[in-house]
N, C-alpha and C. Protein backbone atom coordinates (compact mmCIF):
# COMPACT_ATOMS: atom_id res chain seq x y z
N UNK A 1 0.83 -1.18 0.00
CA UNK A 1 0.00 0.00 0.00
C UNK A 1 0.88 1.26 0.00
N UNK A 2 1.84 1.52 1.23
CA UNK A 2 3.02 2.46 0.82
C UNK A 2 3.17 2.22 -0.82
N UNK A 3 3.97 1.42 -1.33
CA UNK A 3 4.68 1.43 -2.25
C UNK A 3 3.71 1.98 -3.38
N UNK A 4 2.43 1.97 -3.15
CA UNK A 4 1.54 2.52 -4.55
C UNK A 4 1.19 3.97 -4.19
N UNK A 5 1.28 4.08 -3.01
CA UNK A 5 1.06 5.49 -2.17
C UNK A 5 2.19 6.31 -3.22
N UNK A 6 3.02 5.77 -2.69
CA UNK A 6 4.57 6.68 -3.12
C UNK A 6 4.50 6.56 -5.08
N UNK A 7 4.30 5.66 -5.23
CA UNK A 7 4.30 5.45 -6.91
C UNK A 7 3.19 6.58 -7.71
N UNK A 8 2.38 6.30 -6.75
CA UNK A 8 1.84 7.64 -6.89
C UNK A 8 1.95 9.41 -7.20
N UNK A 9 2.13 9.54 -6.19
CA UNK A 9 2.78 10.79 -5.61
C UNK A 9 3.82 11.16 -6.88
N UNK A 10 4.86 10.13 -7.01
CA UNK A 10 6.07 10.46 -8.14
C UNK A 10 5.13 10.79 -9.49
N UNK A 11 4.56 9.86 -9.67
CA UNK A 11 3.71 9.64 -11.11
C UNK A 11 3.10 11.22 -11.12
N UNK A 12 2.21 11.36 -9.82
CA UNK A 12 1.56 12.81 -10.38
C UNK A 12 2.76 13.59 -10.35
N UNK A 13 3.73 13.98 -9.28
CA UNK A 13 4.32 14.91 -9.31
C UNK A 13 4.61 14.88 -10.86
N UNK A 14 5.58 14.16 -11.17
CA UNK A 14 6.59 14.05 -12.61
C UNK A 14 5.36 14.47 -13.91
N UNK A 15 4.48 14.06 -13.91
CA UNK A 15 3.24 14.15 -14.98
C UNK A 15 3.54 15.77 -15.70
N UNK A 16 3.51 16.48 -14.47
CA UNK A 16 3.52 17.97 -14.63
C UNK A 16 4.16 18.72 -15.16
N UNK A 17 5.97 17.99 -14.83
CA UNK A 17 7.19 18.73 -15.53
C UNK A 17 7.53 18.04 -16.90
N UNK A 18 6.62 16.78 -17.56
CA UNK A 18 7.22 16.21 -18.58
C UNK A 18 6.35 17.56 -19.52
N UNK A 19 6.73 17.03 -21.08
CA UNK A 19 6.41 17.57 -22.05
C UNK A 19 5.63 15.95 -22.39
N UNK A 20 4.60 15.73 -22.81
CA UNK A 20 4.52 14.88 -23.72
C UNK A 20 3.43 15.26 -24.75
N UNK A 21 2.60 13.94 -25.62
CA UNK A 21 1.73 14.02 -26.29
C UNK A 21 0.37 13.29 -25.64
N UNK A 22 -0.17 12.91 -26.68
CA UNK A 22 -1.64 12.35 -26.71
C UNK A 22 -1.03 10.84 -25.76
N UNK A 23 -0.09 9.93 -26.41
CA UNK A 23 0.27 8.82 -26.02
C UNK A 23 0.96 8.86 -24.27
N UNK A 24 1.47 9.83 -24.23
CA UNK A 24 2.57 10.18 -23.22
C UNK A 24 1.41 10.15 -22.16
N UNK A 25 0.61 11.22 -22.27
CA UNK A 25 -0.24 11.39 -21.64
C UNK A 25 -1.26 10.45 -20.81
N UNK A 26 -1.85 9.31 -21.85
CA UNK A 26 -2.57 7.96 -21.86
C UNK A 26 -1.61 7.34 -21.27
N UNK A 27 -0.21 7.62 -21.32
CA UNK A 27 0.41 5.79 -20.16
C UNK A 27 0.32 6.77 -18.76
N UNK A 28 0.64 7.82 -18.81
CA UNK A 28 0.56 8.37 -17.23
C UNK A 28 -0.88 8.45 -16.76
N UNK A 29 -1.99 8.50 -17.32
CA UNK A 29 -3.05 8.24 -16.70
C UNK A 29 -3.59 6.74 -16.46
N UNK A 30 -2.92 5.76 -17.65
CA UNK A 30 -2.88 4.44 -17.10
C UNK A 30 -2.32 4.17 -15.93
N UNK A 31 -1.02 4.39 -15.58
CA UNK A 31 -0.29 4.08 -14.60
C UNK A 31 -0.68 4.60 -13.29
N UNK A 32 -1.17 6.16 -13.25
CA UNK A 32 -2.02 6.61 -12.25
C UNK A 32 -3.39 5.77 -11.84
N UNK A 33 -4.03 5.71 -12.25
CA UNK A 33 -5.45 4.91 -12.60
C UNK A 33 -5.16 3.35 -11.88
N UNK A 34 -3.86 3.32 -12.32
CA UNK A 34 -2.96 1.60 -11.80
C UNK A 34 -3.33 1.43 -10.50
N UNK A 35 -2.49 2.40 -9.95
CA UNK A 35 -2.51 2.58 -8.55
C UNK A 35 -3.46 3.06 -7.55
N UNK A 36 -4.75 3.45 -8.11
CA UNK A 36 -6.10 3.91 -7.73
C UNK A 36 -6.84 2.20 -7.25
N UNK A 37 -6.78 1.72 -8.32
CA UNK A 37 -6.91 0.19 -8.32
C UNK A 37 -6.43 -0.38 -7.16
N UNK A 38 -5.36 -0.33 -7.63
CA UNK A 38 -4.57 -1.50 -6.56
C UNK A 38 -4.62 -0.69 -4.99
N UNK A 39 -4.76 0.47 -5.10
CA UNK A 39 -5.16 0.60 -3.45
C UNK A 39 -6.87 0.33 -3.27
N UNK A 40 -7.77 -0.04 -3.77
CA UNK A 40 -8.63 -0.09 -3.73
C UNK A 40 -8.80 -1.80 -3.57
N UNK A 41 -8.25 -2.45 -4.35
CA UNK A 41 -8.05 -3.98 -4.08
C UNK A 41 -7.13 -4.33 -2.63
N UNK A 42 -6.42 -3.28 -2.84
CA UNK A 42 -5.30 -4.06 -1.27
C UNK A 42 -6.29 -3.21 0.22
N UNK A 43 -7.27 -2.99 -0.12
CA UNK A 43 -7.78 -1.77 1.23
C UNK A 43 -8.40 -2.83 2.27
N UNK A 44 -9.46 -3.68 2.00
CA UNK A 44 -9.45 -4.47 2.73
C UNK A 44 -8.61 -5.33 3.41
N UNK A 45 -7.53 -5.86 2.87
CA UNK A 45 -6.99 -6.51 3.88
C UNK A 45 -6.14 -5.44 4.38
N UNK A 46 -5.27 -4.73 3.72
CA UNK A 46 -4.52 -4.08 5.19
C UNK A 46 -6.22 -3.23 6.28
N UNK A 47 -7.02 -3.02 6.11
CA UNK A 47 -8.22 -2.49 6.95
C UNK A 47 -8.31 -4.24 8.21
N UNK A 48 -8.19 -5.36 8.03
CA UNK A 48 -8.07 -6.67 8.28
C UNK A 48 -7.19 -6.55 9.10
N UNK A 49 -5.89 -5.97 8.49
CA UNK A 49 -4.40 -6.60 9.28
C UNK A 49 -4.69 -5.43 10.33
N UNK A 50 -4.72 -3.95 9.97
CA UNK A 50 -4.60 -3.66 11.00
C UNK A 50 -5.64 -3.19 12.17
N UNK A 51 -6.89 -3.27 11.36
CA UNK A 51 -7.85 -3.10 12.98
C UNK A 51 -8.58 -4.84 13.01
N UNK A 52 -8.07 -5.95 12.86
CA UNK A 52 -8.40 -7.14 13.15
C UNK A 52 -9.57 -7.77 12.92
N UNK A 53 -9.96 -8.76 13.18
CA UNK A 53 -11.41 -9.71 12.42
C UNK A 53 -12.62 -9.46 12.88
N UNK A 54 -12.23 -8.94 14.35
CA UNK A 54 -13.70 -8.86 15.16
C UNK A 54 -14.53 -7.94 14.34
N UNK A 55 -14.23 -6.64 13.83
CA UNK A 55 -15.31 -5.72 13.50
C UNK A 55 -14.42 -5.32 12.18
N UNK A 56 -14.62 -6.34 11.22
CA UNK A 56 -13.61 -6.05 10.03
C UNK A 56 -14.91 -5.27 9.05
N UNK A 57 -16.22 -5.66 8.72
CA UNK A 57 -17.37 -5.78 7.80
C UNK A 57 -17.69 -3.84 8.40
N UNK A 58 -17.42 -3.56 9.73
CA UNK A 58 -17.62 -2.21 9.89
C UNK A 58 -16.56 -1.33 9.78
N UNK A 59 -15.51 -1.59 9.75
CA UNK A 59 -14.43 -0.90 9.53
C UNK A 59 -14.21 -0.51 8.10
N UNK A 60 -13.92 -1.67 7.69
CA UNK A 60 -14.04 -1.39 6.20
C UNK A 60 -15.20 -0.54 5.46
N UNK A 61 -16.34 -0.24 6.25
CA UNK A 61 -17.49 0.39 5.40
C UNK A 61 -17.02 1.73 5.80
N UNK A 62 -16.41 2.15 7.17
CA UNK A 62 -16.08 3.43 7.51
C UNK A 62 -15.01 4.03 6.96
N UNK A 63 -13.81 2.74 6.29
CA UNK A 63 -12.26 3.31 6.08
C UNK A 63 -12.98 3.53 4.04
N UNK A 64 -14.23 2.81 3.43
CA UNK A 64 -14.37 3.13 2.20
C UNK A 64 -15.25 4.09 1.79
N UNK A 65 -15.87 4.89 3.10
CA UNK A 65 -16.57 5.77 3.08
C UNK A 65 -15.73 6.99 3.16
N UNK A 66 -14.78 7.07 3.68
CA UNK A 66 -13.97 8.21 4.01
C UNK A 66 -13.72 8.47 2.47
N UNK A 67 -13.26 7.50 1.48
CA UNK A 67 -12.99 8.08 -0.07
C UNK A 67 -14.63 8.76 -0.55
N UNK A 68 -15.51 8.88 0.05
CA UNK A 68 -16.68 9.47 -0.53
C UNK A 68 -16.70 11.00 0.21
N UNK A 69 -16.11 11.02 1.65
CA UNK A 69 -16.01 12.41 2.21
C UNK A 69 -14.54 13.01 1.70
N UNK A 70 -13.25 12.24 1.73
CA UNK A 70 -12.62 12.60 1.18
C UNK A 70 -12.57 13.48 -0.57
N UNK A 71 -13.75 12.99 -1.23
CA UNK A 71 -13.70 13.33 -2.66
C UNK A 71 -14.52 15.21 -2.66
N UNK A 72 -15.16 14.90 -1.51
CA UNK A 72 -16.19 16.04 -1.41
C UNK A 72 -15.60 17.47 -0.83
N UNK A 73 -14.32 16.87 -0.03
CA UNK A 73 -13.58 17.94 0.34
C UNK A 73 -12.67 18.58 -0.57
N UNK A 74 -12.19 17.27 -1.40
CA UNK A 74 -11.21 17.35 -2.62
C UNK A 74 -12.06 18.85 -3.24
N UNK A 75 -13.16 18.64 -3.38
CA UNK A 75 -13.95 19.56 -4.11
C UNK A 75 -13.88 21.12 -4.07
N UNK A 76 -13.85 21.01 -2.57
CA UNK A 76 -14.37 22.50 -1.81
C UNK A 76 -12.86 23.20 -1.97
N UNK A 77 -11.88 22.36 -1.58
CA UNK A 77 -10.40 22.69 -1.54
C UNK A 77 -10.34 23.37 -2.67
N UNK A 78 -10.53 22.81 -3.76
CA UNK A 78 -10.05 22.72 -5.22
C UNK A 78 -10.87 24.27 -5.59
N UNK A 79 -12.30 24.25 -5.56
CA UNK A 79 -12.89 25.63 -5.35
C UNK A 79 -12.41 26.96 -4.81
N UNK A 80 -11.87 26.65 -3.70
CA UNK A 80 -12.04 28.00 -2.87
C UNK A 80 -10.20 28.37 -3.23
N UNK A 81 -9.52 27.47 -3.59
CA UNK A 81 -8.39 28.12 -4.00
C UNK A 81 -8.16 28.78 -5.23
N UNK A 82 -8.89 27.93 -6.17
CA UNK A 82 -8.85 28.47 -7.68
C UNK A 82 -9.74 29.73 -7.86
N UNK A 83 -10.75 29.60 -7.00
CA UNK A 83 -11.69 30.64 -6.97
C UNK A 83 -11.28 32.17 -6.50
N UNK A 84 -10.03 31.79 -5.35
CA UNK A 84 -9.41 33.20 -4.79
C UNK A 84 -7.97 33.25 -5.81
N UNK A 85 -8.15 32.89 -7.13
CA UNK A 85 -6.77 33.20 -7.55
C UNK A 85 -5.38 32.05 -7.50
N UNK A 86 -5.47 31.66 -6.75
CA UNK A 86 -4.28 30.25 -7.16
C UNK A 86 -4.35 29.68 -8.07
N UNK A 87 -3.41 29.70 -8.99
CA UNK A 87 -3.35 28.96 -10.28
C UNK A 87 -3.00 27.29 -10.06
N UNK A 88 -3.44 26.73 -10.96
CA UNK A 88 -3.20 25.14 -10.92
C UNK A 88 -2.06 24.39 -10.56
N UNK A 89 -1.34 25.21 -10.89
CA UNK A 89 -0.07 24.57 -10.80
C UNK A 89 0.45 24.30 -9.33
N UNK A 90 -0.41 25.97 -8.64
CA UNK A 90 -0.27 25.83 -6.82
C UNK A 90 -1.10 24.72 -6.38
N UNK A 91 -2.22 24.54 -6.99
CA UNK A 91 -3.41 23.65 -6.48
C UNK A 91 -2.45 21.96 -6.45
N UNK A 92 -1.78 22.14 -7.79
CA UNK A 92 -1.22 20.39 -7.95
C UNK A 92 0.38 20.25 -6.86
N UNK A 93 0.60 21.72 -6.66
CA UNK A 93 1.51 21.14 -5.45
C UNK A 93 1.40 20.87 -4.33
N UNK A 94 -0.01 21.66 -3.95
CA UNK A 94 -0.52 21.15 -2.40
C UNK A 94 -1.11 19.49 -2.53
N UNK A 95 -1.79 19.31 -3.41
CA UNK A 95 -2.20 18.01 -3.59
C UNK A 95 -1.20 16.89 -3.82
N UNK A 96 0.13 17.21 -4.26
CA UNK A 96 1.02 16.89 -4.30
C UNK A 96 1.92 16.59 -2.76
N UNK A 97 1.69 16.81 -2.01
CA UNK A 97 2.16 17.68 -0.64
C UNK A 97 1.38 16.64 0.22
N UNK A 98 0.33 16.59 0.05
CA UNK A 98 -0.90 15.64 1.30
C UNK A 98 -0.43 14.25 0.24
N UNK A 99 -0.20 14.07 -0.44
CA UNK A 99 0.00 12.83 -1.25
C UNK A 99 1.23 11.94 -0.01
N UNK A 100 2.65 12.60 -0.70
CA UNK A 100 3.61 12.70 0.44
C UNK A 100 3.14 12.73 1.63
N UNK A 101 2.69 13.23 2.44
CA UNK A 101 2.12 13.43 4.16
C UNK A 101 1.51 12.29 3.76
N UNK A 102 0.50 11.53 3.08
CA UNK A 102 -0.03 10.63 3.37
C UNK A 102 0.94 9.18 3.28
N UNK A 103 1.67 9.67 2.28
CA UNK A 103 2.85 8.37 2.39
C UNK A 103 3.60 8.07 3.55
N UNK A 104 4.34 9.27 4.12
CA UNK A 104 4.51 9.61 5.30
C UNK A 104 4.10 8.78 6.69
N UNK A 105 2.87 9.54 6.77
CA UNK A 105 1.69 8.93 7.69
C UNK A 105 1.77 7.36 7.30
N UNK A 106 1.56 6.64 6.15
CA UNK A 106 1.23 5.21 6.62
C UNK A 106 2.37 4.54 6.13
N UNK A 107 3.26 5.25 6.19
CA UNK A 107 5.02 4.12 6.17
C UNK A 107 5.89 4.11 7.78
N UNK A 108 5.45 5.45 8.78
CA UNK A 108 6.06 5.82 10.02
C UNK A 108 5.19 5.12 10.84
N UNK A 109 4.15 5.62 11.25
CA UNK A 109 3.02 5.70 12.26
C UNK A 109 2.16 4.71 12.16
N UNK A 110 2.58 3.32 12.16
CA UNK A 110 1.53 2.12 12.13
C UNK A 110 0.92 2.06 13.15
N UNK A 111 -0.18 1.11 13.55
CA UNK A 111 -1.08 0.82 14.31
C UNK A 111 -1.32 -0.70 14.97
N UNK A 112 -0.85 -0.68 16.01
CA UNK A 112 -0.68 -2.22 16.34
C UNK A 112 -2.39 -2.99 16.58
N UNK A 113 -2.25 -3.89 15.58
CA UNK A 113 -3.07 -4.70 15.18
C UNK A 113 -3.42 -5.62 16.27
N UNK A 114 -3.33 -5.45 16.95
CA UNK A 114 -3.36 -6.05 18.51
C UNK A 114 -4.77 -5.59 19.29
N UNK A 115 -6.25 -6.02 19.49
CA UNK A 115 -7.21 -5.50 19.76
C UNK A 115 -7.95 -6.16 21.11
């Protein structure tokens, strides 16, 4: 999960400073898109490993709900900066920024699976 976290993060960062085309473009949104996936397939079990079996069916509905509040904030963020003047490029480095902090956060600060 790190490792797609971080694959991530590089992928968008780098996206920004390449030059490419139509094609260039299509493998970096494949490869992004990759890793959307595969954290979406690996979420349950690390949600398993680390808050355990007893209350796995509720955890998991709370840790896949957060991507539905998470998307909504994505929103407001994305609004109220572009809206007061920040150009995109500021918008893709803060988003760029919590990407990292989030890699951060779940490569340091684990949670002992122990309940």
């Amino acid at each position: 999960m790190c490792t797609l976290q971080a694959l991530f993060a590089v992928l968008y960062i780098i996206m920004f400073f390449t030059q490419h085309g139509k094609w260039g473009y299509a493998i970096f949104v494949f490869c992004l898109f990759f890793c959307v996936g595969g954290s979406f397939s690996l979420i349950p079990a690390v949600t398993i490993r680390t808050f355990g079996n007893q209350f796995c069916t509720a955890n998991y509905g709370l840790v896949f709900t957060s991507g539905v509040v998470g998307a909504l904030l994505n929103i407001l963020i994305l609004n109220l900066t572009i809206n007061h003047g920040m150009s995109h490029q500021h918008v893709q480095w803060i988003i760029a920024a919590f990407l990292v902090a989030g890699f951060i956060n779940s490569t340091f600060f684990k949670v002992s699976s122990q309940i």
